[in-house]
Protein backbone atom coordinates (compact mmCIF):
# COMPACT_ATOMS: atom_id res chain seq x y z
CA UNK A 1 0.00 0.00 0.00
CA UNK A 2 1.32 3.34 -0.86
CA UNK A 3 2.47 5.90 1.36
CA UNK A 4 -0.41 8.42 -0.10
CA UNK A 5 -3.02 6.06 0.37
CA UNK A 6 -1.81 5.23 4.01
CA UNK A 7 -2.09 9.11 4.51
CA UNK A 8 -5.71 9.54 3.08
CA UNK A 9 -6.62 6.52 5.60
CA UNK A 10 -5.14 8.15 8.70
CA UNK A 11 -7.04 11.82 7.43
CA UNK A 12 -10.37 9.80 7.72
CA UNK A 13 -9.35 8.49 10.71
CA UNK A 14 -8.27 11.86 12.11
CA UNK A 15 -11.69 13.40 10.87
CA UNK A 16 -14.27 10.97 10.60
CA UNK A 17 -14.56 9.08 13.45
CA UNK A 18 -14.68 12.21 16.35
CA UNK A 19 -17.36 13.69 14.14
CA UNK A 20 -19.76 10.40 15.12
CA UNK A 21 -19.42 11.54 19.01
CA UNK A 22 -20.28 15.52 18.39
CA UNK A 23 -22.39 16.82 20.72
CA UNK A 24 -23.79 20.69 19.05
CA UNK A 25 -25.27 22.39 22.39
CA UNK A 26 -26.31 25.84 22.57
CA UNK A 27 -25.88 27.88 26.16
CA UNK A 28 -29.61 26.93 26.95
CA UNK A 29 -29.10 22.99 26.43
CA UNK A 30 -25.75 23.37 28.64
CA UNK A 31 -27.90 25.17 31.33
CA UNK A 32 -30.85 22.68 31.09
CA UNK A 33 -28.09 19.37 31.46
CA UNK A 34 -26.27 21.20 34.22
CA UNK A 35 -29.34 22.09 36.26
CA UNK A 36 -30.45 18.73 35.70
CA UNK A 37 -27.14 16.75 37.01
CA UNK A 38 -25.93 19.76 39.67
CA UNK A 39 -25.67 17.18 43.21
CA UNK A 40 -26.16 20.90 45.07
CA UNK A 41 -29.53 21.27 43.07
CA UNK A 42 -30.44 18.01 44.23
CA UNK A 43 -29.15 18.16 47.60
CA UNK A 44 -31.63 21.20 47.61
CA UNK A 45 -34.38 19.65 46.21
CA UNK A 46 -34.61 17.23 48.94
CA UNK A 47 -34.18 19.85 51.55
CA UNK A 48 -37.22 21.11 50.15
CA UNK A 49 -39.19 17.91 49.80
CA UNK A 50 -37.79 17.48 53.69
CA UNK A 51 -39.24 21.01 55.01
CA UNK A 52 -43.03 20.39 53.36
CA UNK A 53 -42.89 17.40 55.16
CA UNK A 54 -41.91 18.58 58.52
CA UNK A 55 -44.72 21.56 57.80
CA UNK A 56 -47.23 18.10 57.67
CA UNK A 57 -45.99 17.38 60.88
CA UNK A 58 -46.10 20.34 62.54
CA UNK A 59 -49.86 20.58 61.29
CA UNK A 60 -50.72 17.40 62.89
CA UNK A 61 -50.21 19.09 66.22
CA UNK A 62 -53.31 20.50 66.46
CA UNK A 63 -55.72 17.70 65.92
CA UNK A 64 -56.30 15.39 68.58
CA UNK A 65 -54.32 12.11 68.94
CA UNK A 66 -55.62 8.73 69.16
CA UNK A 67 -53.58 5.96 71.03
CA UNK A 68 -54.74 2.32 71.84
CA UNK A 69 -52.68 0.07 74.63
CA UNK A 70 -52.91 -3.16 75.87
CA UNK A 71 -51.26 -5.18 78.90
CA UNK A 72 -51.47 -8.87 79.09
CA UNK A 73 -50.53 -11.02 82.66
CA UNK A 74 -49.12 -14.18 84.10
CA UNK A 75 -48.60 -14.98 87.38
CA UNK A 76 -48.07 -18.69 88.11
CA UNK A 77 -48.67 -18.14 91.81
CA UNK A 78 -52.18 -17.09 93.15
CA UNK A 79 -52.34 -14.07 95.77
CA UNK A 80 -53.74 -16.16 99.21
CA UNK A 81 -54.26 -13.91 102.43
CA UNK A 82 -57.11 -14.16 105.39
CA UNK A 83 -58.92 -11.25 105.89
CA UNK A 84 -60.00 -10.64 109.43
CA UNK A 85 -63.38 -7.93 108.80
CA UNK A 86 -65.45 -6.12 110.99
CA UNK A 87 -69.08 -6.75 111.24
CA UNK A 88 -72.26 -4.10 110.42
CA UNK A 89 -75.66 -4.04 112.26
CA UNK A 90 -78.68 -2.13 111.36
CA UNK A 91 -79.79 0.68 113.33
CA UNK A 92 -83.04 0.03 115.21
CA UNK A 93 -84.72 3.35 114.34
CA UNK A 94 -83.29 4.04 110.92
CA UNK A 95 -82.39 0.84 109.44
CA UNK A 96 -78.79 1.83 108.11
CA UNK A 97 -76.31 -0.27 108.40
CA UNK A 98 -73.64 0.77 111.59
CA UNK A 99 -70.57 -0.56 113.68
CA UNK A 100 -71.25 -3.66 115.64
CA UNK A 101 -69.07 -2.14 118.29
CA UNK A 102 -68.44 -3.85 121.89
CA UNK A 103 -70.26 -1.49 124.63
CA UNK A 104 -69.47 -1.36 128.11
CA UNK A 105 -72.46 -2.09 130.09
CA UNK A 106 -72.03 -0.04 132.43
CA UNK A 107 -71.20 3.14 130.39
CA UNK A 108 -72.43 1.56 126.84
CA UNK A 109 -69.32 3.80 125.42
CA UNK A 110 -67.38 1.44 122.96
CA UNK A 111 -64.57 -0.84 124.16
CA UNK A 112 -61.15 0.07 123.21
CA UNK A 113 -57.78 -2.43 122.47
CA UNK A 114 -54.60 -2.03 123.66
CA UNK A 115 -53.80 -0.28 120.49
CA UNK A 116 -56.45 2.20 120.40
CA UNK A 117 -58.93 0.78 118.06
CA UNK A 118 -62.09 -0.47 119.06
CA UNK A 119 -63.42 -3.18 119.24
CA UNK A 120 -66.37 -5.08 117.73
CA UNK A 121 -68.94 -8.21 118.56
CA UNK A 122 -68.21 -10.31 116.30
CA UNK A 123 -65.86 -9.99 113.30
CA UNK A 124 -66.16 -11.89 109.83
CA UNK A 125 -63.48 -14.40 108.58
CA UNK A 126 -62.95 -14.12 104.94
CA UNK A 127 -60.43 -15.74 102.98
CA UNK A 128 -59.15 -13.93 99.74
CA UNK A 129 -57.43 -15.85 96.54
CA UNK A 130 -56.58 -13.84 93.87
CA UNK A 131 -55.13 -14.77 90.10
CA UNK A 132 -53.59 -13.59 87.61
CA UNK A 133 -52.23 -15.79 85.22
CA UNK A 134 -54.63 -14.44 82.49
CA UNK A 135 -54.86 -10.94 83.59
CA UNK A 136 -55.33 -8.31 81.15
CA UNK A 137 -55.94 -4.52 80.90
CA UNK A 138 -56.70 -2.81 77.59
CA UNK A 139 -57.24 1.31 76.58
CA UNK A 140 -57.96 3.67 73.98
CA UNK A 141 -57.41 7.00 74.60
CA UNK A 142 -58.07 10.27 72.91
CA UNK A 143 -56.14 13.53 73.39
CA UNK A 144 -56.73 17.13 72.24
CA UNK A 145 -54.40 19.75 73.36
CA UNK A 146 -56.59 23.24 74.48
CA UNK A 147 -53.44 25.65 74.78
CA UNK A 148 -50.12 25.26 74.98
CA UNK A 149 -48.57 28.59 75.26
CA UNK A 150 -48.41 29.04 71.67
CA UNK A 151 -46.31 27.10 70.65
CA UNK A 152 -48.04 25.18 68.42
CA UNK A 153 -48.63 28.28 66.56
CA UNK A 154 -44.91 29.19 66.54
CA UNK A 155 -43.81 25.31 65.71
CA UNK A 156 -46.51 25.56 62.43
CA UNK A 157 -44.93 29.24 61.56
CA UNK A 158 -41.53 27.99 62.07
CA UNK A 159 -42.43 25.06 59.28
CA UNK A 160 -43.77 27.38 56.73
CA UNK A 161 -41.13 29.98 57.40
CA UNK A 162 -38.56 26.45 56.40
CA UNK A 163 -40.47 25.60 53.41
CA UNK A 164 -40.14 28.76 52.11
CA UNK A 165 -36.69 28.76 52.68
CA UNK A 166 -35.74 26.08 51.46
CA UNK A 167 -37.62 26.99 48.12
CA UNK A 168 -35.18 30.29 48.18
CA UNK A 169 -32.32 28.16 48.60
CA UNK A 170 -33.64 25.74 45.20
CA UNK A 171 -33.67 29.00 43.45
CA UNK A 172 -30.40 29.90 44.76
CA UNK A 173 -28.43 26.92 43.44
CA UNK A 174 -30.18 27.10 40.33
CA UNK A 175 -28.90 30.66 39.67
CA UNK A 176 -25.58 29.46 41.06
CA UNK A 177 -25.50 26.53 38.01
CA UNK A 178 -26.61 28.45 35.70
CA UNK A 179 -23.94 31.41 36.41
CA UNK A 180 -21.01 28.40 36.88
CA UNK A 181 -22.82 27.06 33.70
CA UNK A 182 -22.47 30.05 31.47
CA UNK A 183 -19.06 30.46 32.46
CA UNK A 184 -17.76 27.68 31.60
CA UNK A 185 -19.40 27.51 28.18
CA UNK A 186 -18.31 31.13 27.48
CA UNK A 187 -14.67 30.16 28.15
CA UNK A 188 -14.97 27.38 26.00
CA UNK A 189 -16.34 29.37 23.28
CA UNK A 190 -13.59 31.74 23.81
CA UNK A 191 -10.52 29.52 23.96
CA UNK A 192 -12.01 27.81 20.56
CA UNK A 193 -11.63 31.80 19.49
CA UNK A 194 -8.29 31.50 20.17
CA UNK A 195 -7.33 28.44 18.71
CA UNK A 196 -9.06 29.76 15.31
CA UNK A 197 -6.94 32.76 15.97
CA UNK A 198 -3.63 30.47 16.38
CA UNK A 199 -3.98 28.75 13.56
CA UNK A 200 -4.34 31.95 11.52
CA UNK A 201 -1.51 33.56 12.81
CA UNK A 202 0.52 30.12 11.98
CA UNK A 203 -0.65 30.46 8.62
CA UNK A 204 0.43 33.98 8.31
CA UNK A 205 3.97 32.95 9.84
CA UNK A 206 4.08 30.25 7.21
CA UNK A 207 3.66 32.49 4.19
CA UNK A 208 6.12 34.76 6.17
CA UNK A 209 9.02 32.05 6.60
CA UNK A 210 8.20 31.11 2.60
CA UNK A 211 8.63 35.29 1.84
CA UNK A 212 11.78 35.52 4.07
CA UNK A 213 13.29 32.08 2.95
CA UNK A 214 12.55 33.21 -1.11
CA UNK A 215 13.96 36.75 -0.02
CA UNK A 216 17.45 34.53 1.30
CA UNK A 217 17.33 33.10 -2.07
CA UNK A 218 17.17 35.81 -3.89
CA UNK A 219 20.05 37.51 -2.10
CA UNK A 220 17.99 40.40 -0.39
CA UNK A 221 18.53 39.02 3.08
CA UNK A 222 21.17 37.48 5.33
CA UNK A 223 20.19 34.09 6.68
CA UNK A 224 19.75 35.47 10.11
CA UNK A 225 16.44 36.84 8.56
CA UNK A 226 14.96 33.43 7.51
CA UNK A 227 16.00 32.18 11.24
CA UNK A 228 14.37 34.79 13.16
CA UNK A 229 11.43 34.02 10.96
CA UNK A 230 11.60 30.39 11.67
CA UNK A 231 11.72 31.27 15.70
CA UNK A 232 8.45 33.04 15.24
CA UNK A 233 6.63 30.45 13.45
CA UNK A 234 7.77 27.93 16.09
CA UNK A 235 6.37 30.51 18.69
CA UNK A 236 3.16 30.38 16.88
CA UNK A 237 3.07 26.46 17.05
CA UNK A 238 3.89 26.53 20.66
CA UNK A 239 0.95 28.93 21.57
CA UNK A 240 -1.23 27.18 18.95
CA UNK A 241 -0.48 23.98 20.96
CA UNK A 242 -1.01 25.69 24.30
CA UNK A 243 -4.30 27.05 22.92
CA UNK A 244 -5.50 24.01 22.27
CA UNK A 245 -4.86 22.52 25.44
CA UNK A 246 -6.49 24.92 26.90
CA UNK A 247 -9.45 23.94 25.15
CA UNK A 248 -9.21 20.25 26.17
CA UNK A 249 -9.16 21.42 29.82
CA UNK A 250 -12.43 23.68 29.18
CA UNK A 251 -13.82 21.13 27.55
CA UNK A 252 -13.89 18.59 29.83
CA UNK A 253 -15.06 21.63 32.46
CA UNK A 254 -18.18 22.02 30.22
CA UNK A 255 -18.41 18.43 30.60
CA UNK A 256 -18.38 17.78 34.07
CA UNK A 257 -21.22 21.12 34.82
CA UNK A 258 -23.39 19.01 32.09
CA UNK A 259 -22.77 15.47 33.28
CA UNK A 260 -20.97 14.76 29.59
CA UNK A 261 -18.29 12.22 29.34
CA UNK A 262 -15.24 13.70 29.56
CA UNK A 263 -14.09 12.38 26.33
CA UNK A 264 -17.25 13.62 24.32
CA UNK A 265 -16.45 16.60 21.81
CA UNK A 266 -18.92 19.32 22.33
CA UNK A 267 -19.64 21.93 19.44
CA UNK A 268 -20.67 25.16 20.83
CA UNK A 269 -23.63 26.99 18.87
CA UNK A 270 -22.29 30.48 19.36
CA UNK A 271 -18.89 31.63 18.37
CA UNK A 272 -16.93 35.11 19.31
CA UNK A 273 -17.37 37.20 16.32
CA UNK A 274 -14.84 40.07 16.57
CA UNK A 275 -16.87 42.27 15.16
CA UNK A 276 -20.62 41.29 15.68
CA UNK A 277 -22.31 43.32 18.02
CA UNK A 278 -22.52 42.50 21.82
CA UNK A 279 -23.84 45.59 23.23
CA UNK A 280 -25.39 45.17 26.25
CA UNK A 281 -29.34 44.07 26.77
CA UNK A 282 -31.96 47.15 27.02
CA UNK A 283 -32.45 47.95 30.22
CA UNK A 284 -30.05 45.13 31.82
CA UNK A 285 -28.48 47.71 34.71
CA UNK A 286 -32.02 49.44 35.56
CA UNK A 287 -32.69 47.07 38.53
CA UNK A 288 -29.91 46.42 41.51
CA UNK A 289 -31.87 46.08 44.47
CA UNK A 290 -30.84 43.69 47.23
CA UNK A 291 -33.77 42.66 48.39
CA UNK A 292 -34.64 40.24 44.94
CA UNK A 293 -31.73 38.39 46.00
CA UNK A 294 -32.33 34.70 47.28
CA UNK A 295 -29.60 35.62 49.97
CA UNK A 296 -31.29 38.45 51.07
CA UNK A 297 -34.70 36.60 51.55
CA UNK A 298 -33.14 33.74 53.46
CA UNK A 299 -31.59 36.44 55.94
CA UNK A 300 -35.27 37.74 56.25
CA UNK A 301 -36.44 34.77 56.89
CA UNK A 302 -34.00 33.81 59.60
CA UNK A 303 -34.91 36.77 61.71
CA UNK A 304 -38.61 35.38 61.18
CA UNK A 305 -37.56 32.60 62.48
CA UNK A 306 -35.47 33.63 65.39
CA UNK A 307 -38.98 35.68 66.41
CA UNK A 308 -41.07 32.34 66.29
CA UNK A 309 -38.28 30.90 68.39
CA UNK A 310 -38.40 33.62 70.86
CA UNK A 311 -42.31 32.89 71.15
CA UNK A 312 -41.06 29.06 71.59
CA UNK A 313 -39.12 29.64 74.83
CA UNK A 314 -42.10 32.03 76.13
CA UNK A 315 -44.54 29.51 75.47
CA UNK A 316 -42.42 26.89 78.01
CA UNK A 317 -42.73 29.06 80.80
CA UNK A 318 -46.73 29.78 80.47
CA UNK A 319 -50.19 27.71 81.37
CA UNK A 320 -51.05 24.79 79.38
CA UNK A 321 -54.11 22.98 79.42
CA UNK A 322 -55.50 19.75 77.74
CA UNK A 323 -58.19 17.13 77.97
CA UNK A 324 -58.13 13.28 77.70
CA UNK A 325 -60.77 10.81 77.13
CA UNK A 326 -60.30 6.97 77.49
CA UNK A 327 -61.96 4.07 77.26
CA UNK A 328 -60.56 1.28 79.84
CA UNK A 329 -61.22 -2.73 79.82
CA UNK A 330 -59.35 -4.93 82.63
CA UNK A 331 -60.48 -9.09 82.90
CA UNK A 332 -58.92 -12.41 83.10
CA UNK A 333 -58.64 -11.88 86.93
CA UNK A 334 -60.03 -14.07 88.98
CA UNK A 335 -60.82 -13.13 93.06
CA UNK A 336 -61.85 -16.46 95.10
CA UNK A 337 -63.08 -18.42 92.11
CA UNK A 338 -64.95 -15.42 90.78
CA UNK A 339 -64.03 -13.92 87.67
CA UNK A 340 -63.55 -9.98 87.94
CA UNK A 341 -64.40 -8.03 85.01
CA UNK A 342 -64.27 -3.68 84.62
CA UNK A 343 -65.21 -1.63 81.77
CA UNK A 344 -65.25 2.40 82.30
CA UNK A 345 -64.93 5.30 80.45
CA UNK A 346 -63.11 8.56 81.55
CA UNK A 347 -62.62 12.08 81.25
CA UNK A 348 -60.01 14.04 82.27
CA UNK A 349 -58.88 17.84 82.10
CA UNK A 350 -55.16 19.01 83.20
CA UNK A 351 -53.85 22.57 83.31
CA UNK A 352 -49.94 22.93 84.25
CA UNK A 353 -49.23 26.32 85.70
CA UNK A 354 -45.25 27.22 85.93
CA UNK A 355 -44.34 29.13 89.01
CA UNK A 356 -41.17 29.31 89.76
CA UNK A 357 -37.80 28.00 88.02
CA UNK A 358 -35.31 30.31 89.13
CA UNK A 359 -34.77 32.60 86.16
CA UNK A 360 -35.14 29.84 83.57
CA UNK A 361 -37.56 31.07 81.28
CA UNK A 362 -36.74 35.18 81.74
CA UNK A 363 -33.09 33.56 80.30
CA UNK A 364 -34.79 31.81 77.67
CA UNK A 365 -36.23 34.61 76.46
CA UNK A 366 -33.36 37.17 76.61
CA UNK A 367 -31.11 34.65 74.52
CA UNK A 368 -33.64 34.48 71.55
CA UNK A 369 -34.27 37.96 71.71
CA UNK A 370 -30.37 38.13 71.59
CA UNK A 371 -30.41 36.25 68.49
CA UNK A 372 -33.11 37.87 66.99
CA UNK A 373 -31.19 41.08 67.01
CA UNK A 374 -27.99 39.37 65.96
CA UNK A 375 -29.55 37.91 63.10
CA UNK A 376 -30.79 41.33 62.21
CA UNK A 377 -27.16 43.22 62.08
CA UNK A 378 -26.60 40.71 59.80
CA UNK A 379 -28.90 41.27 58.16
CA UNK A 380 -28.07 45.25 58.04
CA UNK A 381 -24.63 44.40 57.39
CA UNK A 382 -25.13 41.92 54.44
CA UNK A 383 -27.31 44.74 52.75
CA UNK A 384 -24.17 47.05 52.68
CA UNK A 385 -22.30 44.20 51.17
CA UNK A 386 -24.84 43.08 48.58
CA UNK A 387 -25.40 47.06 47.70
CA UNK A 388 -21.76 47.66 47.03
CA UNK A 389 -21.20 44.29 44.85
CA UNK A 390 -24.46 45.23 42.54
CA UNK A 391 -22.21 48.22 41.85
CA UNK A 392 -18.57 46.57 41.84
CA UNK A 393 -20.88 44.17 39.07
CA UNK A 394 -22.41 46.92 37.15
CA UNK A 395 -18.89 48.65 36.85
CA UNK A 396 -17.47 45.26 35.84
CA UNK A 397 -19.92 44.72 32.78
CA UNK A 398 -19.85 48.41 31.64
CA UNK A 399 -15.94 47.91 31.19
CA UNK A 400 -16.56 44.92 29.62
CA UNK A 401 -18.15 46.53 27.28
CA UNK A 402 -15.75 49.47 26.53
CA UNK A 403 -13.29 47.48 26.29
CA UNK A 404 -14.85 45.30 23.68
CA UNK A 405 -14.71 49.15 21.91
CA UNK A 406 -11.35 49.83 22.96
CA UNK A 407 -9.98 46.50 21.39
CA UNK A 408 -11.64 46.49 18.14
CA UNK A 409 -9.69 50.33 17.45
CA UNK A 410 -6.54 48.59 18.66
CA UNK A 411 -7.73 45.70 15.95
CA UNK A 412 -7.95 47.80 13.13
CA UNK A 413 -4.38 50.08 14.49
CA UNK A 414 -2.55 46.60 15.32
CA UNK A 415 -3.57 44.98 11.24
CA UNK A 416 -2.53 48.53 9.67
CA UNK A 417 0.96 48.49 11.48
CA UNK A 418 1.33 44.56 11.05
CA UNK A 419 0.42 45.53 6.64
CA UNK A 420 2.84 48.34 6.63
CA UNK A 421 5.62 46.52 8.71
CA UNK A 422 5.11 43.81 6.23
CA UNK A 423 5.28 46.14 3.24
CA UNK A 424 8.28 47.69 4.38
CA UNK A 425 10.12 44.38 4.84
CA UNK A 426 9.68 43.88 1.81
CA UNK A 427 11.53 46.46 0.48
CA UNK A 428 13.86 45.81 2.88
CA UNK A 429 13.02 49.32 4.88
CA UNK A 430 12.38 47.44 8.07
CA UNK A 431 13.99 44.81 10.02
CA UNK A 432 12.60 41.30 10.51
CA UNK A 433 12.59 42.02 14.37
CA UNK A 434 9.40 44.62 13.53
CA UNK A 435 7.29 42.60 11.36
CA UNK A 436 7.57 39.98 14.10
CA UNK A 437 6.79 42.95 17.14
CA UNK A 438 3.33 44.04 14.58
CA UNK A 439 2.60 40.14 14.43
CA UNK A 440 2.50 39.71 18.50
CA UNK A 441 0.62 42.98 19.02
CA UNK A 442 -1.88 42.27 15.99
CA UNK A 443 -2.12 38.46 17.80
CA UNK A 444 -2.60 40.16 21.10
CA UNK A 445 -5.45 42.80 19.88
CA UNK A 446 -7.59 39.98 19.05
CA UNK A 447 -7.11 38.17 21.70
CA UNK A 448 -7.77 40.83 24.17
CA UNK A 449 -11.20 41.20 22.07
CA UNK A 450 -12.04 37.69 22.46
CA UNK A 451 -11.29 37.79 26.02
CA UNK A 452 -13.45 40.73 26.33
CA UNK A 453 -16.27 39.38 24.32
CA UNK A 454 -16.56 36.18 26.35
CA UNK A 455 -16.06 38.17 29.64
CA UNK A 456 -19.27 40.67 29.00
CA UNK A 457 -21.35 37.68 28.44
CA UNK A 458 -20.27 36.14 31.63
CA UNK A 459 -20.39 39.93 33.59
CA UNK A 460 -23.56 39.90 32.23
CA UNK A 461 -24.90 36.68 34.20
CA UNK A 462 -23.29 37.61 37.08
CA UNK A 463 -24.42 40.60 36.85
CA UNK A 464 -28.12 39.01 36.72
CA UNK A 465 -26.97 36.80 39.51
CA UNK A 466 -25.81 39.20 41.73
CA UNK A 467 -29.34 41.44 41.04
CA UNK A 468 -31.60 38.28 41.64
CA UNK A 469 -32.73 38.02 38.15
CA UNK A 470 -30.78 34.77 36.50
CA UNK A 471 -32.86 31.80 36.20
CA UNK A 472 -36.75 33.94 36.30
CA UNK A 473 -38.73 33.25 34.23
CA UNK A 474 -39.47 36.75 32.29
């Protein structure tokens, strides 16, 4: 097999077989993979799912509560004891039933023992056996709190005060994905820039090292020329190699945010057109208040919460009251060969008054009134902080964008001294040493453009992210 053919098998090779893995995304089908695969979005998610059930919960507490209970016996040994009982006799004029006391008959006061009690005619012998080797005792019960300070108020405010929070904290990592999202694509599109650019100015060096090597030939230049020439070109290979590393390493960024393989070849949908324009959206810096921010609203909410939790530890320290209703069966016990059997139902109603627990609750209540204010100078001081990054951010995208202006003059200055330069070498009224100085600043006008391009698009969602905006729905 010939050499050429070998060649035109390894060129399919080269190009035909990555082209079957391409994966063409645009910034919204990075965003939509990365918010779906983010572990902090899903970490989140559950948090969520977690607080709406505890809000269940803490609903339950005010209906009553139903409980059943049973108790079940065996004692292998009956209870035996003699039981030595007083006798009764009816009164003569009333007919109840009274004392059969010994009288003196001289007195006819009541006889007393030696150890003070008195005592009687005649006293009945009755011997007691008692088993339980099937005893049993079984309850249902109902149970309705009436008040308990509060704080089942506070406990259901508290819930709903953590569902919404953790529905601002959802949003939150959302915006946070998307922001991490959109940079990384934007650097990816960007270094891809630069390798275009790379190549270009490679190409450029080529036809330069052919001009200086034909201009050696022809006698018009010392060798010296052709090597300085053939420095630069390897200078361009070196950065064009370094370029595209540096897309590799992006690359397999973009991957991991999207949960891609890290050996699938993504094809971005946009590209950084030097000269397209990228001004910024209508009316994108109108809005930078703090309080749209997710951050903002979970400090809010924590000083909500620190006031339900100062309600908490007042409603330890004050009256509750309830009321319980049962329904109570006890059998299998057996009393001198008789079997005993009780059914009854009951009511009952409890208040609990605290009185005294030397300073307990008056502590209780300073500390969460303590961290209620604390949480609120943080809240004062965050504000500060969030006000003075929405400007930092709007300062950072408005020089973005001027110097996207900036670069595209040095552009057009850096290709008119890199044509003259070239020109001039030509007819030998300029050294080598300048042609290669115009190259490097005409490569380094671009690339400051291309840097600056993919830099307003990403001040520009952090701009959004910092205002509370990225990831609403418009």
């Amino acid at each position: 097999m010939s050499r050429r053919i070998l060649s035109a098998l390894a060129l399919i090779l080269i190009l035909g077989f990555p082209a079957m893995g391409q994966q063409h995304l645009s910034l919204e089908q990075c965003r939509n993979m990365a918010l779906q695969k983010n572990e902090d979005l899903k970490i989140a998610g559950k948090q969520a799912e977690l607080a709406r059930r505890q809000r269940a919960i803490a609903r339950t507490h005010w209906l009553p509560s139903l409980s059943a209970s049973a108790t079940g016996m065996y004692q292998d040994r009956d209870f035996k004891m003699d039981l030595t009982l007083p006798t009764l006799v009816p009164n003569p004029r009333t007919g109840e039933l009274k004392p059969n006391l010994l009288l003196n008959p001289v007195t006819g006061l009541p006889v007393y023992g030696p150890d003070g009690i008195p005592l009687f005619n005649m006293y009945a012998w009755l011997p007691l056996n008692i088993s339980l080797s099937g005893a049993y005792m079984a309850s249902i019960s109902l149970e309705q709190p009436v008040f308990v300070g509060g704080k089942i108020l506070a406990g259901n405010k508290m819930a709903q005060i953590g569902v919404r929070m953790a529905a601002v904290n959802v949003e939150l990592k959302k915006a946070k994905t998307i922001e991490e999202t959109d940079r990384a694509y934007w650097t990816y599109v960007s270094v891809g820039s630069k390798v275009r650019l790379a190549k270009e100015a490679v190409k450029m060096l080529e036809e330069f090292v052919v001009l200086a090597q034909n201009s050696v030939n022809a006698g018009m230049k010392n060798r010296n020329t052709l090597l300085k020439a053939q420095v630069g070109l390897n200078n361009a290979l070196l950065n064009l190699q370094k370029a595209e590393h540096g897309l590799q390493l992006s690359r397999m960024d973009l991957c991991r945010i999207t949960g891609l393989p890290f050996d699938s070849l993504i094809v971005a949908a946009d590209t950084i057109d030097i000269w397209a324009d990228q001004s910024l959206a209508e009316g994108i810096l109108q809005s930078a208040s703090p309080e749209k921010r997710p951050e903002y609203q979970l400090l809010q909410d924590n000083i909500e919460l620190a006031r339900q939790q100062e309600r908490m530890a007042m409603a330890d320290f004050l009256p509750t009251a309830g009321v319980r209703a049962g329904y109570n069966q006890i059998g299998g016990i057996e009393m001198s060969g008789k079997d005993f059997d009780n059914t009854s139902f009951n009511v009952f109603a409890s208040v609990k008054i605290p009185i005294f627990h030397w300073g307990e609750g008056l502590q209780k209540i300073k500390s969460a009134k303590l961290d209620k204010e604390v949480k609120q100078l943080e809240l004062d001081k965050y504000r500060q902080l969030m006000q003075l990054e929405a400007e930092q951010a709007k300062l950072n995208l408005i020089q973005a964008n001027e110097r996207i202006v900036m670069g595209r003059k040095a552009i057009e200055q850096a290709a008119e001294n890199l044509r003259v330069n070239r020109d001039n070498f030509e007819f030998g009224m300029t050294t080598i040493d300048e042609v290669l100085l115009a190259q490097t600043q005409w490569l380094q006008a671009y690339t400051d453009v291309i840097d600056a391009q993919a830099d307003l698009r990403i001040k520009e969602t952090n701009w959004l992210l910092i205002t509370g905006e990225l990831g609403k729905d418009k």
